[in-house]
PDB file of N, CA and C in Angstrom:
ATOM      1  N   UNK A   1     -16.959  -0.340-158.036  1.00  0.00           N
ATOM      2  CA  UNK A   1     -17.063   0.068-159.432  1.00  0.00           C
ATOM      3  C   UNK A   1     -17.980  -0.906-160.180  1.00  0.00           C
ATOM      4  N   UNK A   2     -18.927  -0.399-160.845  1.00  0.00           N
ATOM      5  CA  UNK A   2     -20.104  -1.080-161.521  1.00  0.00           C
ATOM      6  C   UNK A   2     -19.679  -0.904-163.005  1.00  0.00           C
ATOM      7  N   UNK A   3     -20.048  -1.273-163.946  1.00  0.00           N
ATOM      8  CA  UNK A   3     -19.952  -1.346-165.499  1.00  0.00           C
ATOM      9  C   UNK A   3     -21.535  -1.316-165.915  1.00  0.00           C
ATOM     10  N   UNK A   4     -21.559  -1.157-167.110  1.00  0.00           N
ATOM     11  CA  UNK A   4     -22.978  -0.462-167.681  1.00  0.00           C
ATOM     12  C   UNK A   4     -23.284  -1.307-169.038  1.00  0.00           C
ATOM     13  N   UNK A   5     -24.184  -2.206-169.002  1.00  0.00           N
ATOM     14  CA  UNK A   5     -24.404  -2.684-170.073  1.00  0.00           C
ATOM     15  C   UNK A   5     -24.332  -2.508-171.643  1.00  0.00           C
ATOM     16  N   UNK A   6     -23.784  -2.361-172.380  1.00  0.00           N
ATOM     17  CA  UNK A   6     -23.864  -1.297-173.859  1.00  0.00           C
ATOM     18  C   UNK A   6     -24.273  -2.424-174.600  1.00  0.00           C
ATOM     19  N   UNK A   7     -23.752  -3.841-175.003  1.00  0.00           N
ATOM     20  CA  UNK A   7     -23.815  -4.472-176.421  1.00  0.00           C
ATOM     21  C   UNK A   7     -23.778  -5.874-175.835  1.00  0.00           C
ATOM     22  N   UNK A   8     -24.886  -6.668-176.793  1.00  0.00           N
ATOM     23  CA  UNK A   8     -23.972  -8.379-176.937  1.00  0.00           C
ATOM     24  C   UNK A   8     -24.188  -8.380-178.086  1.00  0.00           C
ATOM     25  N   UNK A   9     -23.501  -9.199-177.969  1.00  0.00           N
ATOM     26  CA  UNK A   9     -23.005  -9.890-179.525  1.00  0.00           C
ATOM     27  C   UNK A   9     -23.153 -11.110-179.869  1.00  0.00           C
ATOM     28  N   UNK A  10     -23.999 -12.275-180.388  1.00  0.00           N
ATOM     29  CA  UNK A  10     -23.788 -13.454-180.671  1.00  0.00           C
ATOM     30  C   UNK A  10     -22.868 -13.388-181.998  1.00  0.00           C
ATOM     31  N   UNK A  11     -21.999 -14.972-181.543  1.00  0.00           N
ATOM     32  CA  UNK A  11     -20.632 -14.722-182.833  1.00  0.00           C
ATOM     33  C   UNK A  11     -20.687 -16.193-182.515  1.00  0.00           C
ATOM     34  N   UNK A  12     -20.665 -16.792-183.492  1.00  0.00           N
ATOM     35  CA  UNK A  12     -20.215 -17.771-184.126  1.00  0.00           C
ATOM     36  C   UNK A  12     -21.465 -19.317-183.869  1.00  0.00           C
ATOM     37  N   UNK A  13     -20.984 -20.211-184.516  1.00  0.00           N
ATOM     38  CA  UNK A  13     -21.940 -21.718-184.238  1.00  0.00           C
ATOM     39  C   UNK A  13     -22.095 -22.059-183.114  1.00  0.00           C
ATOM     40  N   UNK A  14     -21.200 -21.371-182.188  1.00  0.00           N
ATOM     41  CA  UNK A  14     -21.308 -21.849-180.576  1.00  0.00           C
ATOM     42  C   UNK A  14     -22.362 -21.041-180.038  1.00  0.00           C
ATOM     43  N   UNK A  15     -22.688 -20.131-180.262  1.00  0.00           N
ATOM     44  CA  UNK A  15     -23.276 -18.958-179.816  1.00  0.00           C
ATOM     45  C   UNK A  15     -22.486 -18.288-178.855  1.00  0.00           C
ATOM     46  N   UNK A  16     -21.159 -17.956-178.858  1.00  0.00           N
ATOM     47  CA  UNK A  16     -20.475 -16.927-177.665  1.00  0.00           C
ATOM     48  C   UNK A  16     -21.532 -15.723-177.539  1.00  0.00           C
ATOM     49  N   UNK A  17     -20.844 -15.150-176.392  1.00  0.00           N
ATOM     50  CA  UNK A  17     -21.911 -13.637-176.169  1.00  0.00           C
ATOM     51  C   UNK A  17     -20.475 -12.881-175.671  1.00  0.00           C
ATOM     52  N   UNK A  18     -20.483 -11.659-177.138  1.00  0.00           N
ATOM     53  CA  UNK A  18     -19.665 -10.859-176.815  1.00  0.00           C
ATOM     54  C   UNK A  18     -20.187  -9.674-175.859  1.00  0.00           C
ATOM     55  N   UNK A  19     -19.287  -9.505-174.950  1.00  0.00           N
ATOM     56  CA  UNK A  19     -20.541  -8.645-174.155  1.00  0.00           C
ATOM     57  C   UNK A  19     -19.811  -7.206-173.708  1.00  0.00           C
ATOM     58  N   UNK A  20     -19.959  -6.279-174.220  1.00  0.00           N
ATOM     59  CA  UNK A  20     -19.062  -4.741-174.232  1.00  0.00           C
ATOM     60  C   UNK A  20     -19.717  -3.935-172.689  1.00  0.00           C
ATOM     61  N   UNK A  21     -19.235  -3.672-171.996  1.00  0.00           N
ATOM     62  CA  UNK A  21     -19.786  -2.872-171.017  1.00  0.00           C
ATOM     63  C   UNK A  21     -19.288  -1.219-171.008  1.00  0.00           C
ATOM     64  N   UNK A  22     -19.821  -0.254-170.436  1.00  0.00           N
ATOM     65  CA  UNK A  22     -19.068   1.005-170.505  1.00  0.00           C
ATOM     66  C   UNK A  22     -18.480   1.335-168.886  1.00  0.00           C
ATOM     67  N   UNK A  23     -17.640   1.285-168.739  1.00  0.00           N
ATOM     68  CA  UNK A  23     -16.859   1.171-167.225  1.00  0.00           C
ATOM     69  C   UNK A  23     -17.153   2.925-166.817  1.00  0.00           C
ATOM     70  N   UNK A  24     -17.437   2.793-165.741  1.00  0.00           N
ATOM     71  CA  UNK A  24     -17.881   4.079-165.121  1.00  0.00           C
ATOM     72  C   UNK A  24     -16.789   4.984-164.777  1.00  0.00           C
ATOM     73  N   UNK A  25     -15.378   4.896-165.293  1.00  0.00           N
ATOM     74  CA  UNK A  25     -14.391   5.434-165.464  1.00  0.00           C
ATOM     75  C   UNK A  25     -14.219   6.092-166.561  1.00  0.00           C
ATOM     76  N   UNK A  26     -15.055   5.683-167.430  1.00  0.00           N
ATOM     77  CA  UNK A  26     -15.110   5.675-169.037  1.00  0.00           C
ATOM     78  C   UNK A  26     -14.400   4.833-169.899  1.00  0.00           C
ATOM     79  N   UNK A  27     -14.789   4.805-170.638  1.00  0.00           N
ATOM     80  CA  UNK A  27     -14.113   3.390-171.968  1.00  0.00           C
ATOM     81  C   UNK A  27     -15.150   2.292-172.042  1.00  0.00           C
ATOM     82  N   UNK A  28     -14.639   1.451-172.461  1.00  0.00           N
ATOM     83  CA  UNK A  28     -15.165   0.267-172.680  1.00  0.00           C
ATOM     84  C   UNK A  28     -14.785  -0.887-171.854  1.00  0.00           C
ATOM     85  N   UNK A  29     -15.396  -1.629-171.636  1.00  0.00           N
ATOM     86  CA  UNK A  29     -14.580  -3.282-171.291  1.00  0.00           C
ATOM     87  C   UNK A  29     -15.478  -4.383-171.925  1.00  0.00           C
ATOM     88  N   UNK A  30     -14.402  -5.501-172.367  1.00  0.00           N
ATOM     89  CA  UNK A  30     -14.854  -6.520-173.286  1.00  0.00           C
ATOM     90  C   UNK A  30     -14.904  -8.000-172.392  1.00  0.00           C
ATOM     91  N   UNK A  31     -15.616  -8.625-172.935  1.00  0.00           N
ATOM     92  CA  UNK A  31     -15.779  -9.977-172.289  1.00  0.00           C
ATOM     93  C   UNK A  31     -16.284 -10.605-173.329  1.00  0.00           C
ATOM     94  N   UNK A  32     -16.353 -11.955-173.011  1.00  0.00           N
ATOM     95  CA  UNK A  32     -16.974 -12.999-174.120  1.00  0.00           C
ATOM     96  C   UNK A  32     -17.138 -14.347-172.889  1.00  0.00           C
ATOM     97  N   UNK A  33     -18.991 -14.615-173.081  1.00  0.00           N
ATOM     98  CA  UNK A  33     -19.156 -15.806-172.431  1.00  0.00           C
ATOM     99  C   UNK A  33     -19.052 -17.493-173.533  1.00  0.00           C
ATOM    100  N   UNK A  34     -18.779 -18.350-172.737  1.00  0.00           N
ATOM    101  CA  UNK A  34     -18.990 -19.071-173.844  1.00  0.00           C
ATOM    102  C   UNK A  34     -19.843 -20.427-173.298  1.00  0.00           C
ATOM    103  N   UNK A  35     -20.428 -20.441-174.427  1.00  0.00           N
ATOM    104  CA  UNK A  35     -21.769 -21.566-174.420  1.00  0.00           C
ATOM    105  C   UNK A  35     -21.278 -22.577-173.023  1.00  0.00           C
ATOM    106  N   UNK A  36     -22.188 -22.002-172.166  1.00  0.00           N
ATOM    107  CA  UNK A  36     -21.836 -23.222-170.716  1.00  0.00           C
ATOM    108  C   UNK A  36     -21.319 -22.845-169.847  1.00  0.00           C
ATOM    109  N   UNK A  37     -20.789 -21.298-169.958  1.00  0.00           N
ATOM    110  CA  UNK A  37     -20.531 -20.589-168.814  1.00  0.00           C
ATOM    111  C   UNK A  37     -21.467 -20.283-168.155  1.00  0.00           C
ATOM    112  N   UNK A  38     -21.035 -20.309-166.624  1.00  0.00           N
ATOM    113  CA  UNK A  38     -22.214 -19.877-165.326  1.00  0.00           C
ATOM    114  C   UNK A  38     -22.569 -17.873-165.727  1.00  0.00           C
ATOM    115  N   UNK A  39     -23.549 -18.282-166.054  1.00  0.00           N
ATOM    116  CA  UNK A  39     -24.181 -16.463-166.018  1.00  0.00           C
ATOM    117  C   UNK A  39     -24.636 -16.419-165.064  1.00  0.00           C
ATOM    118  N   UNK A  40     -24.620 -17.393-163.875  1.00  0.00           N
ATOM    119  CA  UNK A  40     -25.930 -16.852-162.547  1.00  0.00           C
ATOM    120  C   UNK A  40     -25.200 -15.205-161.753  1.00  0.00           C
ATOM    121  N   UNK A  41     -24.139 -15.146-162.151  1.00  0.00           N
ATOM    122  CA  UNK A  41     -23.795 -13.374-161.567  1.00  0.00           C
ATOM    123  C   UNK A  41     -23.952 -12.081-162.321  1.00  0.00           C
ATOM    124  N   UNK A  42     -24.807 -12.745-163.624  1.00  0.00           N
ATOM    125  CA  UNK A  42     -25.025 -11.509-164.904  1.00  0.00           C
ATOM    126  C   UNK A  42     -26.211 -10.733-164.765  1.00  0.00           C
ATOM    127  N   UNK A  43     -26.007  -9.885-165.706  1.00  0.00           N
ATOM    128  CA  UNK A  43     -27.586  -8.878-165.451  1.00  0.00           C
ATOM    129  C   UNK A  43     -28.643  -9.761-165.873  1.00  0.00           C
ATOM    130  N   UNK A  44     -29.651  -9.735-165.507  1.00  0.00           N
ATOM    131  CA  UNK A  44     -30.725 -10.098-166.269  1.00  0.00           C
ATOM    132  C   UNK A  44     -30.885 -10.938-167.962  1.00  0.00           C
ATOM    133  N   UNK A  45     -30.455  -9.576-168.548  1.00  0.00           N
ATOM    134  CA  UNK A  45     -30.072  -9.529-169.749  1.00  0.00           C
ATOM    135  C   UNK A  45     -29.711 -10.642-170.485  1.00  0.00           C
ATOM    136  N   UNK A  46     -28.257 -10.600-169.763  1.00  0.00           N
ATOM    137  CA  UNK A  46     -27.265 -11.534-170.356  1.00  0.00           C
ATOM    138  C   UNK A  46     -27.622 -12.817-170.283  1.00  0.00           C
ATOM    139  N   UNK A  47     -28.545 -13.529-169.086  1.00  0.00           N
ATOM    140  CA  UNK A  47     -29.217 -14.544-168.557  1.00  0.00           C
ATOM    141  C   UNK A  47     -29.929 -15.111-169.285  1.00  0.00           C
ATOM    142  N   UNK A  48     -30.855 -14.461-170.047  1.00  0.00           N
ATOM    143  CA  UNK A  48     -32.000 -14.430-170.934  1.00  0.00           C
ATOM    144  C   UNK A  48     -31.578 -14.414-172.420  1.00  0.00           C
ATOM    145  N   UNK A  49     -30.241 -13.915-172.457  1.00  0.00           N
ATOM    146  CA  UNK A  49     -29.945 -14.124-174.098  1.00  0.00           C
ATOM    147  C   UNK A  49     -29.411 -15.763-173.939  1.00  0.00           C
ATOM    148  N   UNK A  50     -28.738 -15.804-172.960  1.00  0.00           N
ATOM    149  CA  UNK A  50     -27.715 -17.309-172.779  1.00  0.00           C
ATOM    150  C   UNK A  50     -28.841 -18.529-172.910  1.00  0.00           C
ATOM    151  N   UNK A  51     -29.874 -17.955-172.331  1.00  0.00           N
ATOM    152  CA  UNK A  51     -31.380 -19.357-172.221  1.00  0.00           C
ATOM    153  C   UNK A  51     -31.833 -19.371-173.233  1.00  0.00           C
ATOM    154  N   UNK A  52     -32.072 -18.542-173.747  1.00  0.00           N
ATOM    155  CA  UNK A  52     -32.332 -18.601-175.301  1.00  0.00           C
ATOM    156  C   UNK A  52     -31.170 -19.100-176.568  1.00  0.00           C
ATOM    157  N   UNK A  53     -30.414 -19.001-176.196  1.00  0.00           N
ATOM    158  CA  UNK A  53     -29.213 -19.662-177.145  1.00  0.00           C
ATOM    159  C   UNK A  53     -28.757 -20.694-177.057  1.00  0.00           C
ATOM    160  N   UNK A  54     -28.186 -20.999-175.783  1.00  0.00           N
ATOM    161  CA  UNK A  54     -27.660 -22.080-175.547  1.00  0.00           C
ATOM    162  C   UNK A  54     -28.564 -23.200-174.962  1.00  0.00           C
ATOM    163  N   UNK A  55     -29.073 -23.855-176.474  1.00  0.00           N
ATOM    164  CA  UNK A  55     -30.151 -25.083-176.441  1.00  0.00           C
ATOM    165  C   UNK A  55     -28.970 -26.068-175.990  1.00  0.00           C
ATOM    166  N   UNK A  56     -29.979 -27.192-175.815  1.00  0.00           N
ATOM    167  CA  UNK A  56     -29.192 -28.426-175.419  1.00  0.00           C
ATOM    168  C   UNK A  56     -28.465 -28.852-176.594  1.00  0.00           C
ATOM    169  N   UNK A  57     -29.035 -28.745-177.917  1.00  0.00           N
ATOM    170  CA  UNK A  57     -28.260 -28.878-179.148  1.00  0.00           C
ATOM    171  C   UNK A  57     -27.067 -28.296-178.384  1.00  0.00           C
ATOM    172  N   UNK A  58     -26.836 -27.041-178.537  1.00  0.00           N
ATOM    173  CA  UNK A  58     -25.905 -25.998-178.941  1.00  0.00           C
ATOM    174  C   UNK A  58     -24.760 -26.234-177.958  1.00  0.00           C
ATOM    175  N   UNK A  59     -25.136 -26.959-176.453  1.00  0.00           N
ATOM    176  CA  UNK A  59     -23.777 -27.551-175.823  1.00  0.00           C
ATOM    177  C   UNK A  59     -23.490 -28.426-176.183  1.00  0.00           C
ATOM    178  N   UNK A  60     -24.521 -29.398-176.537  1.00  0.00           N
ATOM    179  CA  UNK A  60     -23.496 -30.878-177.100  1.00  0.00           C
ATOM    180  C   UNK A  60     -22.679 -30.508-178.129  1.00  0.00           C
ATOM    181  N   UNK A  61     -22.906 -29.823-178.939  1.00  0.00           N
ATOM    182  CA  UNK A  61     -22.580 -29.097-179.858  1.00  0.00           C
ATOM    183  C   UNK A  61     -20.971 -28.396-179.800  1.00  0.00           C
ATOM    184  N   UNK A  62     -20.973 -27.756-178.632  1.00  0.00           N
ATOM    185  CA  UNK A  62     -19.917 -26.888-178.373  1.00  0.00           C
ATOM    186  C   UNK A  62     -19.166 -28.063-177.402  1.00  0.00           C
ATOM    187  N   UNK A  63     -19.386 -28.924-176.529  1.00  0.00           N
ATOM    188  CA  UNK A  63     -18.856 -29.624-175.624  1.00  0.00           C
ATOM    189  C   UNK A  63     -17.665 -30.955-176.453  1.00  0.00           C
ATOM    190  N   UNK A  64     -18.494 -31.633-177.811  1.00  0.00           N
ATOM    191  CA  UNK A  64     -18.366 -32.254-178.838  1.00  0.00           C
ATOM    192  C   UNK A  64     -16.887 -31.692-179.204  1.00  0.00           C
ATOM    193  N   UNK A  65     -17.305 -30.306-179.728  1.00  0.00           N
ATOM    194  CA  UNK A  65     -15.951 -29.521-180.412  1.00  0.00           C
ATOM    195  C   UNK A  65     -15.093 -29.363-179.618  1.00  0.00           C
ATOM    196  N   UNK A  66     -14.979 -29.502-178.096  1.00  0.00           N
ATOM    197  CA  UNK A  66     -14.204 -28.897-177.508  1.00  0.00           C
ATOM    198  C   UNK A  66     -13.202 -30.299-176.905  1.00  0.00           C
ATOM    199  N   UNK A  67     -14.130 -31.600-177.002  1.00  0.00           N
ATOM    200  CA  UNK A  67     -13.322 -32.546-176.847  1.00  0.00           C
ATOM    201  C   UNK A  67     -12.446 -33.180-177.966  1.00  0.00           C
ATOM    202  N   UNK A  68     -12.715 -32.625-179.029  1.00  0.00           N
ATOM    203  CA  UNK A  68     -12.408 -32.968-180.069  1.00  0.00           C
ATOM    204  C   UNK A  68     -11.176 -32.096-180.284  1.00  0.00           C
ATOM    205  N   UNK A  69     -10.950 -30.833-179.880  1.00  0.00           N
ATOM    206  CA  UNK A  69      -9.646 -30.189-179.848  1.00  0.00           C
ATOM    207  C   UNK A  69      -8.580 -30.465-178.857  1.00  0.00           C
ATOM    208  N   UNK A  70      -9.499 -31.052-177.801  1.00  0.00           N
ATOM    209  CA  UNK A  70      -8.267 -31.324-176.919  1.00  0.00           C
ATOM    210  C   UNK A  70      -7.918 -32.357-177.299  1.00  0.00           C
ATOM    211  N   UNK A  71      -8.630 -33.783-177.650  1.00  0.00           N
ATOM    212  CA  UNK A  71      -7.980 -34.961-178.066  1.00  0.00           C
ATOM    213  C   UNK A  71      -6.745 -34.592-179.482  1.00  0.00           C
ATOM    214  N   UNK A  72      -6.951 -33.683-180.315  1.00  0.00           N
ATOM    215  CA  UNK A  72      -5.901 -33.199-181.069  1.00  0.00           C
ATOM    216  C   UNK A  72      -4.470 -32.785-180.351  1.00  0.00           C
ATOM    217  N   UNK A  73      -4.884 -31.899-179.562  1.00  0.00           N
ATOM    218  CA  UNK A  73      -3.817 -31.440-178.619  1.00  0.00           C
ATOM    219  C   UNK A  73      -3.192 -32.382-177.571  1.00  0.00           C
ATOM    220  N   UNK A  74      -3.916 -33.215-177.466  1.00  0.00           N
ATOM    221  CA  UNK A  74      -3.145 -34.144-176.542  1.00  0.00           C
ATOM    222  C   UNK A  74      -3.608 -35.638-176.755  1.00  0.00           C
ATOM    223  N   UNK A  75      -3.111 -35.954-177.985  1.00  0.00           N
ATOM    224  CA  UNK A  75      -3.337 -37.753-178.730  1.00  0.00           C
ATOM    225  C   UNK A  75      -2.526 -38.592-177.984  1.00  0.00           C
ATOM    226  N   UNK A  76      -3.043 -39.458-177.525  1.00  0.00           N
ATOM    227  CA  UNK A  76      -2.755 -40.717-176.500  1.00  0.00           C
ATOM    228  C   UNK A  76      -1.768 -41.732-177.307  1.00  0.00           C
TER     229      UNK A  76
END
């Protein structure tokens, strides 16, 4: 079973990629990559929006925030 490209979505300061596919069953299916996820198994597409978005800014960026929530969540 293959899925069919329909939509991305950039959402938010991180640059996520909401990414809607149309399942060959019919409907929809939803996903969301996030800044620093491996796309090397994505279409083309998705590859090329992620290289274009996710500058080196934009992980330190997102990597920054993300240590910064866990040190909240788990203060020494």
């Amino acid at each position: 079973m293959t899925n069919t490209l329909d939509r991305i979505e950039v959402v938010g300061e991180y640059k996520h990629l909401q990414i809607r596919e149309i399942k060959d069953s019919g409907g929809y299916h939803r996903r969301v990559l996030m800044c620093g996820d491996d796309v090397s198994g994505e279409v083309q597409e998705i590859k090329d929006r992620a290289e274009e978005l996710w500058t080196d800014e934009v992980k330190t960026s997102w990597a920054t925030f993300r240590a910064e929530q866990e040190a909240k969540m788990n203060p020494e």
